[in-house]
N, C-alpha and C. Protein backbone atom coordinates (compact mmCIF):
# COMPACT_ATOMS: atom_id res chain seq x y z
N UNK A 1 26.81 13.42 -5.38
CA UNK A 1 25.72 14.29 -4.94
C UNK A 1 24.43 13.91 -5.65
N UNK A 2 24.83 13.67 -7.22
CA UNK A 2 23.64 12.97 -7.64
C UNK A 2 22.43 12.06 -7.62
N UNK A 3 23.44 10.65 -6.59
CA UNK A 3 23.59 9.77 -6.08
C UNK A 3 22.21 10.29 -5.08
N UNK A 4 22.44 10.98 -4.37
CA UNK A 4 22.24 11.47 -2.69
C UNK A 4 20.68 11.58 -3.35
N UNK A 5 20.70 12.69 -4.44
CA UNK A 5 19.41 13.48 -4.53
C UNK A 5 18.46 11.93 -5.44
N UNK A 6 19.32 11.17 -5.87
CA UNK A 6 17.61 9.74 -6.39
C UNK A 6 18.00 8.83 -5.45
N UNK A 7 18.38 8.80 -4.54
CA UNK A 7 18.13 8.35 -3.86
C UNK A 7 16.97 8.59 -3.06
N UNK A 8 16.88 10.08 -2.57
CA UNK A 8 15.90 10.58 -1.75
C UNK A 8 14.52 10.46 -2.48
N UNK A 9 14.86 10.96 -4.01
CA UNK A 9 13.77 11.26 -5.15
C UNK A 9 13.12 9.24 -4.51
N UNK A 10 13.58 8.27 -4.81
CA UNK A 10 13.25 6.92 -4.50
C UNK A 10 12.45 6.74 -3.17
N UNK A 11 13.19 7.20 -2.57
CA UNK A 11 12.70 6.66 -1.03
C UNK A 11 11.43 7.73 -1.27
N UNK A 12 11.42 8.83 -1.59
CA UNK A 12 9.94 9.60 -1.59
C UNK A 12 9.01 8.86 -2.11
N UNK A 13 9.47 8.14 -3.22
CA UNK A 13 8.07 7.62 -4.18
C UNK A 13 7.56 6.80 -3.55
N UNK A 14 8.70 5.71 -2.95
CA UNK A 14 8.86 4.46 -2.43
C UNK A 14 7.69 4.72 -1.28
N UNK A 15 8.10 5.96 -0.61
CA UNK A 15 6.91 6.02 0.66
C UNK A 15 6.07 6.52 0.45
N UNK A 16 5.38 7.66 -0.52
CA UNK A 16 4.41 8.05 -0.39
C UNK A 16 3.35 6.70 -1.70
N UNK A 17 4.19 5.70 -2.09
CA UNK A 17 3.21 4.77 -3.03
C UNK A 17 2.96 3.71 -2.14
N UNK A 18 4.11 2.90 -1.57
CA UNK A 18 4.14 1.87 -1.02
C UNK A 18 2.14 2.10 0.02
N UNK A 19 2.83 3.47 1.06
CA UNK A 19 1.76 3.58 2.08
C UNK A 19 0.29 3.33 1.50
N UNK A 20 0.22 4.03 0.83
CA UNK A 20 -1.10 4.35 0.12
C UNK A 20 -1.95 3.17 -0.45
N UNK A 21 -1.04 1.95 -0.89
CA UNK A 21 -1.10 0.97 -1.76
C UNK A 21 -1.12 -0.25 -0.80
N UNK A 22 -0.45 0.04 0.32
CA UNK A 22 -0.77 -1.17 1.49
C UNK A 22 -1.77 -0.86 2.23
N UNK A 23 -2.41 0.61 2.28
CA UNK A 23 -3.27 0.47 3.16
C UNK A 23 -4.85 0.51 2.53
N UNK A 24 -4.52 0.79 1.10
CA UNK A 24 -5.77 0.25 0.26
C UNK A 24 -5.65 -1.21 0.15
N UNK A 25 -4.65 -1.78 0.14
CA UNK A 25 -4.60 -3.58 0.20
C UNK A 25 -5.48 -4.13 1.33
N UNK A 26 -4.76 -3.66 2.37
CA UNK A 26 -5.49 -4.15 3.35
C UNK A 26 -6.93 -4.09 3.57
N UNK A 27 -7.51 -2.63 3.37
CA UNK A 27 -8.81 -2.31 3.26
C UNK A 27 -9.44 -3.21 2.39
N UNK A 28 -9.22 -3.77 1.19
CA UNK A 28 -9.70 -4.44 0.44
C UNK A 28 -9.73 -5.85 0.75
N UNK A 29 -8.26 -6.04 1.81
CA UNK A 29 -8.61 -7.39 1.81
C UNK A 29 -9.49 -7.86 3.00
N UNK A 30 -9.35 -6.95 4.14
CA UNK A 30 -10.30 -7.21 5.01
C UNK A 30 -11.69 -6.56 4.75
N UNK A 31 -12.00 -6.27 3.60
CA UNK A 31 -13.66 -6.06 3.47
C UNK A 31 -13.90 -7.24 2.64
N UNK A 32 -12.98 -7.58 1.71
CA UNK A 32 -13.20 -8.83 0.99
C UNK A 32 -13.01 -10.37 1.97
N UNK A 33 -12.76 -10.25 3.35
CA UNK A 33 -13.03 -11.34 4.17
C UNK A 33 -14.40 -10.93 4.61
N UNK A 34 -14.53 -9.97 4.82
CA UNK A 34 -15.33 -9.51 5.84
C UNK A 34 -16.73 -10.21 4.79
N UNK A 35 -17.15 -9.61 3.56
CA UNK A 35 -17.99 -9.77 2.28
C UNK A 35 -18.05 -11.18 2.73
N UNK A 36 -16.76 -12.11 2.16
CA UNK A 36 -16.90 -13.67 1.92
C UNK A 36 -17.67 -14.20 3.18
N UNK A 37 -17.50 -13.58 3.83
CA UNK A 37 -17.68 -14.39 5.40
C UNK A 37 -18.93 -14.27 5.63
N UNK A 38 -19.81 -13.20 5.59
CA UNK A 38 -21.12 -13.12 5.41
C UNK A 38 -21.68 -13.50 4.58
N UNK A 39 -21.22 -13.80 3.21
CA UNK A 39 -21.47 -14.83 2.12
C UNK A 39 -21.95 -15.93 2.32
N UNK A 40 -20.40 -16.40 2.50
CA UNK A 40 -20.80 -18.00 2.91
C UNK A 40 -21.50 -18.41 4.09
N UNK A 41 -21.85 -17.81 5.22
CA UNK A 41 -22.56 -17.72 6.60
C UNK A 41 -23.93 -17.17 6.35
């Protein structure tokens, strides 16, 4: 039963960090193309 409950405790962290953290990635990385590109152009 223990098992059951970190498991869930995991998958919670797992999703509410992962999301948050890929979709600030992305934001960053497509403003940081977006930046370079008008940079170098």
């Amino acid at each position: 039963m223990e098992l059951l409950v970190w498991i869930l405790i995991a998958a919670l962290v797992v999703w509410f960090v992962l999301i948050p953290a890929l979709a600030l990635w992305i934001a960053v990385h497509v403003l940081g193309e977006e930046e370079g590109n008008d940079g170098n152009t």
